[in-house]
PDB file of N, CA and C in Angstrom:
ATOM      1  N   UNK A   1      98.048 267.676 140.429  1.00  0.00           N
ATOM      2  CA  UNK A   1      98.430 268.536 141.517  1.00  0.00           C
ATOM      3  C   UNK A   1      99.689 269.314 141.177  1.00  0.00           C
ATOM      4  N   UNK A   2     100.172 269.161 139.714  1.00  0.00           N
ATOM      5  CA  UNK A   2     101.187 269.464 139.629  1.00  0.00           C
ATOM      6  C   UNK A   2     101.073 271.619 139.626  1.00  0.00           C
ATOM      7  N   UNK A   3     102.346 271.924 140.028  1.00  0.00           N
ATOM      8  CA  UNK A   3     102.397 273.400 140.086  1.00  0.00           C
ATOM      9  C   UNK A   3     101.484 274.087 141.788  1.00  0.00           C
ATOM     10  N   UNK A   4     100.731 273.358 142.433  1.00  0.00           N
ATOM     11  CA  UNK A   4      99.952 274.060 143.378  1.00  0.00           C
ATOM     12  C   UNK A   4     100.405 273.589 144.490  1.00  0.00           C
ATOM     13  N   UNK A   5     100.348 274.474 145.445  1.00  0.00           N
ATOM     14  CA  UNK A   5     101.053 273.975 147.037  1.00  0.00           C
ATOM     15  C   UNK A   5     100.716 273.239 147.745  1.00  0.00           C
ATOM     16  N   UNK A   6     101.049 272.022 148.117  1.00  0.00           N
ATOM     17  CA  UNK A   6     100.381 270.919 148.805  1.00  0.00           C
ATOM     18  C   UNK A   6     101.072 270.837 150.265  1.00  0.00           C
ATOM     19  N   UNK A   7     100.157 270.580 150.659  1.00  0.00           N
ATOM     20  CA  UNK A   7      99.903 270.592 152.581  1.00  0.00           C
ATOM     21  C   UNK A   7      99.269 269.654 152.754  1.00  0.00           C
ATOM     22  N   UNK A   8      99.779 268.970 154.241  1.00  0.00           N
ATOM     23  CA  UNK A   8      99.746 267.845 155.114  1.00  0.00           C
ATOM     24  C   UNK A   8      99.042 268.459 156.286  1.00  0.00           C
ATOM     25  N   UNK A   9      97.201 267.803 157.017  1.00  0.00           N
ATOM     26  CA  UNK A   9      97.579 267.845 158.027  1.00  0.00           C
ATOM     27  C   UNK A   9      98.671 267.639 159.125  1.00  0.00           C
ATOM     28  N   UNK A  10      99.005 268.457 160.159  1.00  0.00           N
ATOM     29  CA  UNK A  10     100.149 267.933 161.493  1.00  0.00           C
ATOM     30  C   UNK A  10      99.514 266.636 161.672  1.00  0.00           C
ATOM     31  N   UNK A  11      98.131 266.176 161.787  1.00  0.00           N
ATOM     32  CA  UNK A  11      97.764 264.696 162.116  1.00  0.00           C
ATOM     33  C   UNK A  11      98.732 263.423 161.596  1.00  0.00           C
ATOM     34  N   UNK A  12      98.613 264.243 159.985  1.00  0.00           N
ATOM     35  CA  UNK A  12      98.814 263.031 158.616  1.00  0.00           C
ATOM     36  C   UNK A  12     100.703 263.360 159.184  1.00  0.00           C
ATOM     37  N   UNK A  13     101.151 263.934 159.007  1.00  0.00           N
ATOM     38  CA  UNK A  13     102.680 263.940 159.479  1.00  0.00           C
ATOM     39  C   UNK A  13     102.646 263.063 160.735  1.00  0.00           C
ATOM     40  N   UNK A  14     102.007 263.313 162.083  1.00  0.00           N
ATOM     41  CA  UNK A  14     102.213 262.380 163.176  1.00  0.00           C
ATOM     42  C   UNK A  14     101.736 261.110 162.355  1.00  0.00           C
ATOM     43  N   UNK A  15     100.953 260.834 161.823  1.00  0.00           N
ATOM     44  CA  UNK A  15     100.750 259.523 161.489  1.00  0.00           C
ATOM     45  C   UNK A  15     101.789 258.622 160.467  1.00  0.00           C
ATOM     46  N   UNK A  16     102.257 259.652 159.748  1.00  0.00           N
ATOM     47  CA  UNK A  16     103.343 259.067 158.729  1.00  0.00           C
ATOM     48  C   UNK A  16     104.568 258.548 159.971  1.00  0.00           C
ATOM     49  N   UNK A  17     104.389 259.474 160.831  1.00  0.00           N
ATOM     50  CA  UNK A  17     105.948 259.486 161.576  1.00  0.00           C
ATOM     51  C   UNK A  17     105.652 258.284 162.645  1.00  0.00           C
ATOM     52  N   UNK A  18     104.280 257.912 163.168  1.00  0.00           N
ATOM     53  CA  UNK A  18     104.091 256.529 163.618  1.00  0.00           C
ATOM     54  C   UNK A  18     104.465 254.966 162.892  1.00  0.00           C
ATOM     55  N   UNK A  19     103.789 255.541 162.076  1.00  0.00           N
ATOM     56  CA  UNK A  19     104.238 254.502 160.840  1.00  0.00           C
ATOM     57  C   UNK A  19     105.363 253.314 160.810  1.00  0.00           C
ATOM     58  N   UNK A  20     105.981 254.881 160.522  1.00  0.00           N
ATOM     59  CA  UNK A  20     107.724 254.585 160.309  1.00  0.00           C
ATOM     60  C   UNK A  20     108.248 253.856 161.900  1.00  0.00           C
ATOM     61  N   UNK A  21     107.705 253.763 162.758  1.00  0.00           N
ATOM     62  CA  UNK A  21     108.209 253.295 164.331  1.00  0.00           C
ATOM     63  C   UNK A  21     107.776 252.255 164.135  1.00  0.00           C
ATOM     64  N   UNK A  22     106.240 252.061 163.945  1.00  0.00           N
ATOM     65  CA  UNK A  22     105.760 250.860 164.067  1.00  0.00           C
ATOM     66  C   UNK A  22     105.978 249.422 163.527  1.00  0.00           C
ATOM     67  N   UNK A  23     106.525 250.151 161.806  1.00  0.00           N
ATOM     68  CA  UNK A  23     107.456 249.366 160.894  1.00  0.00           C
ATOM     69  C   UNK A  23     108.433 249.083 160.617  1.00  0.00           C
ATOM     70  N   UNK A  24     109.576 249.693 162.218  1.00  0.00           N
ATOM     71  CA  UNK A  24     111.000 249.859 162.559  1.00  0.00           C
ATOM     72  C   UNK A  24     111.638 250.027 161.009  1.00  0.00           C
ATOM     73  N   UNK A  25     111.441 251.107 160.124  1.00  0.00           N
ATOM     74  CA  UNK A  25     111.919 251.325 159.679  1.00  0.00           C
ATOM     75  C   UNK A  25     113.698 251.857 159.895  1.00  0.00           C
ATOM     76  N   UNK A  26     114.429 251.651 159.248  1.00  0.00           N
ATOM     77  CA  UNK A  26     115.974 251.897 159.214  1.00  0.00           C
ATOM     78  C   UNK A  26     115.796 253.374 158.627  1.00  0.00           C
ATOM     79  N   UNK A  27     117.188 254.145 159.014  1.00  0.00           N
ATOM     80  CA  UNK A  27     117.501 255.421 159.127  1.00  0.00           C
ATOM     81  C   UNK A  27     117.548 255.896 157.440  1.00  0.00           C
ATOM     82  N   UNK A  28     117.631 255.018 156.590  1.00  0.00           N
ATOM     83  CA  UNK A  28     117.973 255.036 154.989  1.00  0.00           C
ATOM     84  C   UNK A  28     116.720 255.526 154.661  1.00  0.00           C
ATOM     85  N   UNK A  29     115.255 254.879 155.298  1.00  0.00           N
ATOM     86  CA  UNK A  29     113.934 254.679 154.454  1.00  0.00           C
ATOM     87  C   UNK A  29     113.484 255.849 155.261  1.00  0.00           C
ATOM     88  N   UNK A  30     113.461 256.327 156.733  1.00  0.00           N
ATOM     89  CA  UNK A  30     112.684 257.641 157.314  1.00  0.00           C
ATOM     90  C   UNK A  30     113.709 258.731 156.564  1.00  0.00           C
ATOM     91  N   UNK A  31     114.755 258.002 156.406  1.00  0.00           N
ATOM     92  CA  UNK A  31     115.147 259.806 155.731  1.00  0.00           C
ATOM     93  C   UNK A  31     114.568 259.645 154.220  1.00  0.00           C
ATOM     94  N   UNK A  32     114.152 258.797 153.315  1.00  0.00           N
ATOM     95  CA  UNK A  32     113.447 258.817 152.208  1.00  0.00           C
ATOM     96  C   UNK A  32     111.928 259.417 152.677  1.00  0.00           C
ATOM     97  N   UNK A  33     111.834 259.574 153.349  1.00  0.00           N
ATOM     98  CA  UNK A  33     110.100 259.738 153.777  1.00  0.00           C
ATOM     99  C   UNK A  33     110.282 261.369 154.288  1.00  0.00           C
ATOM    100  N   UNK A  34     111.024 261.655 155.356  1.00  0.00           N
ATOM    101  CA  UNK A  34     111.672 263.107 155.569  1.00  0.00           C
ATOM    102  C   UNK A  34     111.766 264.113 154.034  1.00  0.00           C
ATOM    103  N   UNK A  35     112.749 263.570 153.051  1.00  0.00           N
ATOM    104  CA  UNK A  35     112.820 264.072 152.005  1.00  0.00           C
ATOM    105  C   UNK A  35     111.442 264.246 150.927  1.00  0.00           C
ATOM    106  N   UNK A  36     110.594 263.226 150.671  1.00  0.00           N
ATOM    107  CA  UNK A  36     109.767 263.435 150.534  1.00  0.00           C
ATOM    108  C   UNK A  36     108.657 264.642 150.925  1.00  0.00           C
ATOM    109  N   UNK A  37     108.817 264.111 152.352  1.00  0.00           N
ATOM    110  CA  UNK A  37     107.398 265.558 153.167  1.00  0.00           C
ATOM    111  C   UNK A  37     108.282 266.618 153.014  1.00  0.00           C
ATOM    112  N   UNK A  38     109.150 267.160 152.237  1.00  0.00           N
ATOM    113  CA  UNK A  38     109.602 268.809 152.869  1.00  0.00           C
ATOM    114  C   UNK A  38     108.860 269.453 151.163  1.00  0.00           C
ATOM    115  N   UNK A  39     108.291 268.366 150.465  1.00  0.00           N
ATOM    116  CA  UNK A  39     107.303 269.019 149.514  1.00  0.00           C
ATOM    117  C   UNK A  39     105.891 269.616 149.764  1.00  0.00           C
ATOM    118  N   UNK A  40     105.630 269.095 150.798  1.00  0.00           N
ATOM    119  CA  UNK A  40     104.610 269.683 151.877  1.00  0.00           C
ATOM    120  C   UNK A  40     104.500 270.735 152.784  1.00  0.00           C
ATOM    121  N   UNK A  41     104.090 271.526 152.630  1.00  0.00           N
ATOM    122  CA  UNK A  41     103.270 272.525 153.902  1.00  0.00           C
ATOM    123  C   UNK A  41     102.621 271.932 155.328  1.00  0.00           C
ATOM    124  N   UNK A  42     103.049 271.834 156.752  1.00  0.00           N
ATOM    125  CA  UNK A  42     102.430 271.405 157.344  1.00  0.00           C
ATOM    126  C   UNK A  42     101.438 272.563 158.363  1.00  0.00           C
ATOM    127  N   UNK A  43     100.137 272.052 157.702  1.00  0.00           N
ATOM    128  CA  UNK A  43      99.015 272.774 158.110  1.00  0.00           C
ATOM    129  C   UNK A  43      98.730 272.860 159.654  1.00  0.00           C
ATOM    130  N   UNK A  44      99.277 273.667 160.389  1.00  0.00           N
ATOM    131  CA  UNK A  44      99.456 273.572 161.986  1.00  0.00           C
ATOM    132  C   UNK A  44      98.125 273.888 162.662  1.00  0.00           C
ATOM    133  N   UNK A  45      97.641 273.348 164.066  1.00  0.00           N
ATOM    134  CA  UNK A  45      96.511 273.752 164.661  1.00  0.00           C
ATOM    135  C   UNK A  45      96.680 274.725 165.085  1.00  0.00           C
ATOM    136  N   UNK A  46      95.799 275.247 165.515  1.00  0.00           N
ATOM    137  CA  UNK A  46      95.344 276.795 165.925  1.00  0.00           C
ATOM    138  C   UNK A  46      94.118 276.254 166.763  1.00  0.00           C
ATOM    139  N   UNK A  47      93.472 277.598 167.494  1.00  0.00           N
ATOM    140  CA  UNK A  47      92.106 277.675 168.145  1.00  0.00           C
ATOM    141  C   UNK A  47      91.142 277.334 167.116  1.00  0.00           C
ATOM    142  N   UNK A  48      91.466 277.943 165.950  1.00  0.00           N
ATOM    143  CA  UNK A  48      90.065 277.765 164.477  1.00  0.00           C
ATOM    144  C   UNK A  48      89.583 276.359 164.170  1.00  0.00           C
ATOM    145  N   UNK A  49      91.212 275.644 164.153  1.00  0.00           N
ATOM    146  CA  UNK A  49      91.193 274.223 163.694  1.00  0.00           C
ATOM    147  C   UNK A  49      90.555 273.462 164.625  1.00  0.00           C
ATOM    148  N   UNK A  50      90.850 274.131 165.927  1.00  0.00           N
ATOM    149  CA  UNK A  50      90.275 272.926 166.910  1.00  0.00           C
ATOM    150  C   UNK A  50      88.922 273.418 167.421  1.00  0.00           C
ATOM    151  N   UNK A  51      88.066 274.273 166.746  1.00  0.00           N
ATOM    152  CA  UNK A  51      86.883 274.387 166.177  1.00  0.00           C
ATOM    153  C   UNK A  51      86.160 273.704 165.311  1.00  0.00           C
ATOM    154  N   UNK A  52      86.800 273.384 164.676  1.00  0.00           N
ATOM    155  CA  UNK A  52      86.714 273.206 163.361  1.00  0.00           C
ATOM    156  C   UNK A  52      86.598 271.353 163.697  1.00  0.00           C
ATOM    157  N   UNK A  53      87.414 271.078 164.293  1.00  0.00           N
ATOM    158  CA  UNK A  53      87.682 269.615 164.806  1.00  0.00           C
ATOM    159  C   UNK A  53      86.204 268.615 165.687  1.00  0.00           C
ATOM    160  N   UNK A  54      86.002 269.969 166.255  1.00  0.00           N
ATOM    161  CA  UNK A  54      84.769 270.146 167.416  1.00  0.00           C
ATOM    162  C   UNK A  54      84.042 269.291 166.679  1.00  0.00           C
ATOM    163  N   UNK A  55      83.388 270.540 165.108  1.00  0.00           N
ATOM    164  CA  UNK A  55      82.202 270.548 164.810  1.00  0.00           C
ATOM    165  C   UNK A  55      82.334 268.911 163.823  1.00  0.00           C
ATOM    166  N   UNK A  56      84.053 268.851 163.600  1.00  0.00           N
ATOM    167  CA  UNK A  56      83.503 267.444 162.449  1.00  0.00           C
ATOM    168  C   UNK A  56      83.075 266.001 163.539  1.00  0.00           C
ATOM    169  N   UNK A  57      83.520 266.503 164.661  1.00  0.00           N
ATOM    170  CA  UNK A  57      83.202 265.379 165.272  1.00  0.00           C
ATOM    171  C   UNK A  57      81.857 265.344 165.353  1.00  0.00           C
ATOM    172  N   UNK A  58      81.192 266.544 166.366  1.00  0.00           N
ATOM    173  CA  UNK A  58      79.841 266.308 166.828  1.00  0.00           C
ATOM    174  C   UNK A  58      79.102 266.231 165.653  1.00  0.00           C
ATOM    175  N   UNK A  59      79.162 266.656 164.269  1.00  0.00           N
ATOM    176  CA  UNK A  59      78.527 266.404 163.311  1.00  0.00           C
ATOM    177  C   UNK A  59      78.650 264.903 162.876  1.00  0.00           C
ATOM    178  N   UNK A  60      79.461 264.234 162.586  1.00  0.00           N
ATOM    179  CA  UNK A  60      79.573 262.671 162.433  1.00  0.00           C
ATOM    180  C   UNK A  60      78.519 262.063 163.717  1.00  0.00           C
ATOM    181  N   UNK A  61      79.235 262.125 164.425  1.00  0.00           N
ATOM    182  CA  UNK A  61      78.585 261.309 166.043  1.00  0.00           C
ATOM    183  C   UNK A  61      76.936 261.588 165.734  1.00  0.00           C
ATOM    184  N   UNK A  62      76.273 262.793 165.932  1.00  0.00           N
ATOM    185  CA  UNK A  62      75.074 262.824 165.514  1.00  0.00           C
ATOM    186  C   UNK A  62      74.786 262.273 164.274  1.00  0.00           C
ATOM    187  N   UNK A  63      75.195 262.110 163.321  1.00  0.00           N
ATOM    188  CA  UNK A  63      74.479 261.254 162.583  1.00  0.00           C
ATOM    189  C   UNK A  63      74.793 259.975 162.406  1.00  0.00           C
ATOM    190  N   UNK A  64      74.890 259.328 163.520  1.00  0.00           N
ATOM    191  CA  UNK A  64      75.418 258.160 163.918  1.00  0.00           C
ATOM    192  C   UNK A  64      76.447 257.460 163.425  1.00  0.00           C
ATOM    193  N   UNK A  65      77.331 258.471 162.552  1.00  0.00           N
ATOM    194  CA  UNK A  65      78.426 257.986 162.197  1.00  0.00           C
ATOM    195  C   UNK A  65      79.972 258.093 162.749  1.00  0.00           C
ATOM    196  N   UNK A  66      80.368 257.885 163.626  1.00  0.00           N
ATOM    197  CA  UNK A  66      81.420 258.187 164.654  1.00  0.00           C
ATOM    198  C   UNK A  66      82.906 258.459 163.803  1.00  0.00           C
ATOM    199  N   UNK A  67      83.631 259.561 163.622  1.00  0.00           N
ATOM    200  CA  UNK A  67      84.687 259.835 162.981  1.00  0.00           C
ATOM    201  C   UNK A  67      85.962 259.391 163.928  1.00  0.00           C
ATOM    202  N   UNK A  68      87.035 258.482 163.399  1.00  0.00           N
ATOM    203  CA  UNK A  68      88.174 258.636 164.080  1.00  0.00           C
ATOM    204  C   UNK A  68      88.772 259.588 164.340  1.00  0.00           C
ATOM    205  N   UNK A  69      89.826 260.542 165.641  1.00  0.00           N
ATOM    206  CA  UNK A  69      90.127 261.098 165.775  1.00  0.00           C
ATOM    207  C   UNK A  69      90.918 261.744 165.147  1.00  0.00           C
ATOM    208  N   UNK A  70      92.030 260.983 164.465  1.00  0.00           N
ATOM    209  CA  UNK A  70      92.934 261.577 163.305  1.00  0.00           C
ATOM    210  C   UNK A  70      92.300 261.496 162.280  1.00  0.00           C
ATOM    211  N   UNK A  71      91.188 260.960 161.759  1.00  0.00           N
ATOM    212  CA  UNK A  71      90.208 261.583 160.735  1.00  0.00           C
ATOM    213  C   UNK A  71      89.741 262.472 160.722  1.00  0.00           C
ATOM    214  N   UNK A  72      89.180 262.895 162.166  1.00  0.00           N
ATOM    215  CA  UNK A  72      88.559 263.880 162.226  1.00  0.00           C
ATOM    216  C   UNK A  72      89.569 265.597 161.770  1.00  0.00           C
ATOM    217  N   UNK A  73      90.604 264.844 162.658  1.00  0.00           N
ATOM    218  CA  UNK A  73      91.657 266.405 162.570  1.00  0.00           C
ATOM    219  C   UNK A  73      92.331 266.865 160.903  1.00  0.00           C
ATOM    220  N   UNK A  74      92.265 265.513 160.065  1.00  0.00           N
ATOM    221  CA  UNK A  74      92.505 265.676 158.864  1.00  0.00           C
ATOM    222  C   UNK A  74      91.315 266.428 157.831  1.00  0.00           C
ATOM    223  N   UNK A  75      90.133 265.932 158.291  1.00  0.00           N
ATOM    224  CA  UNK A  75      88.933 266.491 157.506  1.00  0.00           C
ATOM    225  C   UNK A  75      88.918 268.303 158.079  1.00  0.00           C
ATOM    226  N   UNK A  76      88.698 268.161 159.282  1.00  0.00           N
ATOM    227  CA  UNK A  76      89.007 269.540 159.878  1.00  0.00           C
ATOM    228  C   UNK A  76      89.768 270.140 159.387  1.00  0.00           C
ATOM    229  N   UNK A  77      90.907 269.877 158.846  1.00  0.00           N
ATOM    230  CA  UNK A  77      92.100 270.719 158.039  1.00  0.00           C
ATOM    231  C   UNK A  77      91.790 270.951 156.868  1.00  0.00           C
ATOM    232  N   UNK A  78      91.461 269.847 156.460  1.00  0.00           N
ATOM    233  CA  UNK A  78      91.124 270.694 154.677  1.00  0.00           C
ATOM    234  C   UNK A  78      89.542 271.313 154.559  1.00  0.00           C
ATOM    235  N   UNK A  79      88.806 271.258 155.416  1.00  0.00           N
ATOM    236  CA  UNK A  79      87.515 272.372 155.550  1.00  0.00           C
ATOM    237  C   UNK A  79      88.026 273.765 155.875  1.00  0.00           C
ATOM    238  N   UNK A  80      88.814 273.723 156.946  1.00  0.00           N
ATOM    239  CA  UNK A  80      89.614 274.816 157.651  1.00  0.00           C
ATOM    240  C   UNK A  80      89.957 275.838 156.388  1.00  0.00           C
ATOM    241  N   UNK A  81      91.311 275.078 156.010  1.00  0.00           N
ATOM    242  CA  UNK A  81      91.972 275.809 154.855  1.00  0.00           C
ATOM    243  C   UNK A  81      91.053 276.067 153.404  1.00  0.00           C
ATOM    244  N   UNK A  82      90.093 275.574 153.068  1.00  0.00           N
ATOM    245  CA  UNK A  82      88.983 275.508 152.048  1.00  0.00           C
ATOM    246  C   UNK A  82      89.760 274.398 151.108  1.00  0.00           C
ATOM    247  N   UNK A  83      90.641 273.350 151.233  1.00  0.00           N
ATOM    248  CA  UNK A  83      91.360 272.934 150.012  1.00  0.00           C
ATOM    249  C   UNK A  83      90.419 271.421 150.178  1.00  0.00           C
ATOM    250  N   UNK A  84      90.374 270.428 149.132  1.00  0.00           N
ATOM    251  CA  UNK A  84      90.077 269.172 149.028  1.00  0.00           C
ATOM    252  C   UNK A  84      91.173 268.338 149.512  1.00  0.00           C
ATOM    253  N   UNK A  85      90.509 267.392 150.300  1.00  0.00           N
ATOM    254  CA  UNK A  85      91.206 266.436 151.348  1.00  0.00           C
ATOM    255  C   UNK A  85      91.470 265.330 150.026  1.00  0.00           C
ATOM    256  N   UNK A  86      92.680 264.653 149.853  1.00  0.00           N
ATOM    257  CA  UNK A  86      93.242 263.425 148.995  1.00  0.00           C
ATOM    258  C   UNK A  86      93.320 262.472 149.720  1.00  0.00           C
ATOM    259  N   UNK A  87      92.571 261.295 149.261  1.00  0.00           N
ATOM    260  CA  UNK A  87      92.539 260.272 150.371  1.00  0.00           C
ATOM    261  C   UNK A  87      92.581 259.035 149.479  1.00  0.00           C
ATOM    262  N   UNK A  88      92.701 257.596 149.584  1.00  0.00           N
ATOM    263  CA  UNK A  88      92.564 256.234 149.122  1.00  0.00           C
ATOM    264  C   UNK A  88      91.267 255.700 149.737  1.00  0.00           C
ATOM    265  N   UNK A  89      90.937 256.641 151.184  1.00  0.00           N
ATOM    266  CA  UNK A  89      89.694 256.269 152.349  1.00  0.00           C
ATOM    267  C   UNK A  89      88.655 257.250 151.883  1.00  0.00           C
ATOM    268  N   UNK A  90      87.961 256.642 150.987  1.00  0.00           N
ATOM    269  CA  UNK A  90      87.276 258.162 151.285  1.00  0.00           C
ATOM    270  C   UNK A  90      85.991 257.664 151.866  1.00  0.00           C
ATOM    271  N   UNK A  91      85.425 256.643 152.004  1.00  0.00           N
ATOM    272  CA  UNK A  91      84.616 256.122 153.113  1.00  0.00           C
ATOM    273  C   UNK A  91      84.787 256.535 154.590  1.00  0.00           C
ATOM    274  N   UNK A  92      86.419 257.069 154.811  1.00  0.00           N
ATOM    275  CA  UNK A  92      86.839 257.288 156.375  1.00  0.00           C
ATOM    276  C   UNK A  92      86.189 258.706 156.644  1.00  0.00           C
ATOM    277  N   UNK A  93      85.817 259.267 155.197  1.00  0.00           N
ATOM    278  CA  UNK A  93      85.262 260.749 155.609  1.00  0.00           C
ATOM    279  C   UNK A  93      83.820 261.006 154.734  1.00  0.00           C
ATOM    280  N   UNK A  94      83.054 260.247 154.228  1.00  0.00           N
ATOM    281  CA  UNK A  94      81.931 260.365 153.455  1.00  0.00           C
ATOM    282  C   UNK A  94      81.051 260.993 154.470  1.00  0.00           C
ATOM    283  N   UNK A  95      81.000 260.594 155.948  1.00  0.00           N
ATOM    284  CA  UNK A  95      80.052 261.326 156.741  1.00  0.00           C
ATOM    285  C   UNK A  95      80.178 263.264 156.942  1.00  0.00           C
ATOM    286  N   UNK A  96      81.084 263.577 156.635  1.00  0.00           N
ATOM    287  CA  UNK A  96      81.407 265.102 156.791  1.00  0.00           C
ATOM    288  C   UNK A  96      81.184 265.737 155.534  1.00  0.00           C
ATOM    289  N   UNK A  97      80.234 266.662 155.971  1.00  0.00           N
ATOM    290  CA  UNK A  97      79.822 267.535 155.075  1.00  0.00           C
ATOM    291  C   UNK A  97      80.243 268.587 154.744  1.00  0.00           C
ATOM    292  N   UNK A  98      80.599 269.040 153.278  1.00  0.00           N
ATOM    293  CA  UNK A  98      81.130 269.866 152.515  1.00  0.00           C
ATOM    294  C   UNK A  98      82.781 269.661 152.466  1.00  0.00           C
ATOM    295  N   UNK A  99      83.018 268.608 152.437  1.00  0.00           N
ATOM    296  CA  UNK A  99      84.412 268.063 152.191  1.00  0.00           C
ATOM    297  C   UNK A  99      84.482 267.679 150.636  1.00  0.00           C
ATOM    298  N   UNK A 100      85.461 268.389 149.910  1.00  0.00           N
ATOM    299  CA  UNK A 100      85.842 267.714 148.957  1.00  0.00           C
ATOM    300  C   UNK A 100      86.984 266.666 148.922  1.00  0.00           C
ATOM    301  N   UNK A 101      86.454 265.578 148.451  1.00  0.00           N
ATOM    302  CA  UNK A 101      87.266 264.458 148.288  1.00  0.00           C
ATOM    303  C   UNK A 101      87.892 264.183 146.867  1.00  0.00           C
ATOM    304  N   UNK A 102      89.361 263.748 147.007  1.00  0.00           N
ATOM    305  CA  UNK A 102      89.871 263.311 145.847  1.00  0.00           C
ATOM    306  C   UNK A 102      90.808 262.355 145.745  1.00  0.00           C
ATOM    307  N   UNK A 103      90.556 261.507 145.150  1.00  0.00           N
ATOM    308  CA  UNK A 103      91.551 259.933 145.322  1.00  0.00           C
ATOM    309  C   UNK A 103      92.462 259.906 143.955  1.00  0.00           C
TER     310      UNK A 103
END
């Protein structure tokens, strides 16, 4: 990934930033995590995205595979923008189609 612009769904940021609450992290380690994400682009919603959000849902659900919500808004983002979604899960998004995945 080196040299190309990398972007965060707003989901994956709220979720990093839960994280850090849930794991009462100290002010030393969220500002290590702060410093980190400002290497990131955060990919903001719009009307498109939450189109876009619509269709990954009702497309999962119909094929009886039910997408989590912040899955859903993450897959939605990198279809949106045309870029490949980076994941460790990529089972969390195998049901959505035309997603490129990369671990």
């Amino acid at each position: 990934m080196s040299g190309r612009l990398l972007g965060i769904s707003f989901m994956t940021l709220a979720e990093l930033e839960r994280w850090a609450l849930e794991r009462m992290w100290g002010p030393g380690r969220k500002q290590e995590l702060a410093q980190h994400l400002t290497h990131y682009t955060v990919l903001a919603a719009s009307r498109e995205l939450c189109s876009s959000w619509a269709e990954v849902c009702f497309a999962a659900k119909k094929k009886g595979r039910p997408i989590q919500t912040a899955d859903a808004w993450i897959a939605a983002s990198a279809l949106y923008y045309g870029v490949p979604l980076i994941t460790n899960n990529q089972r969390d998004y195998s049901m959505v189609d035309g997603l490129v995945l990369m671990s």
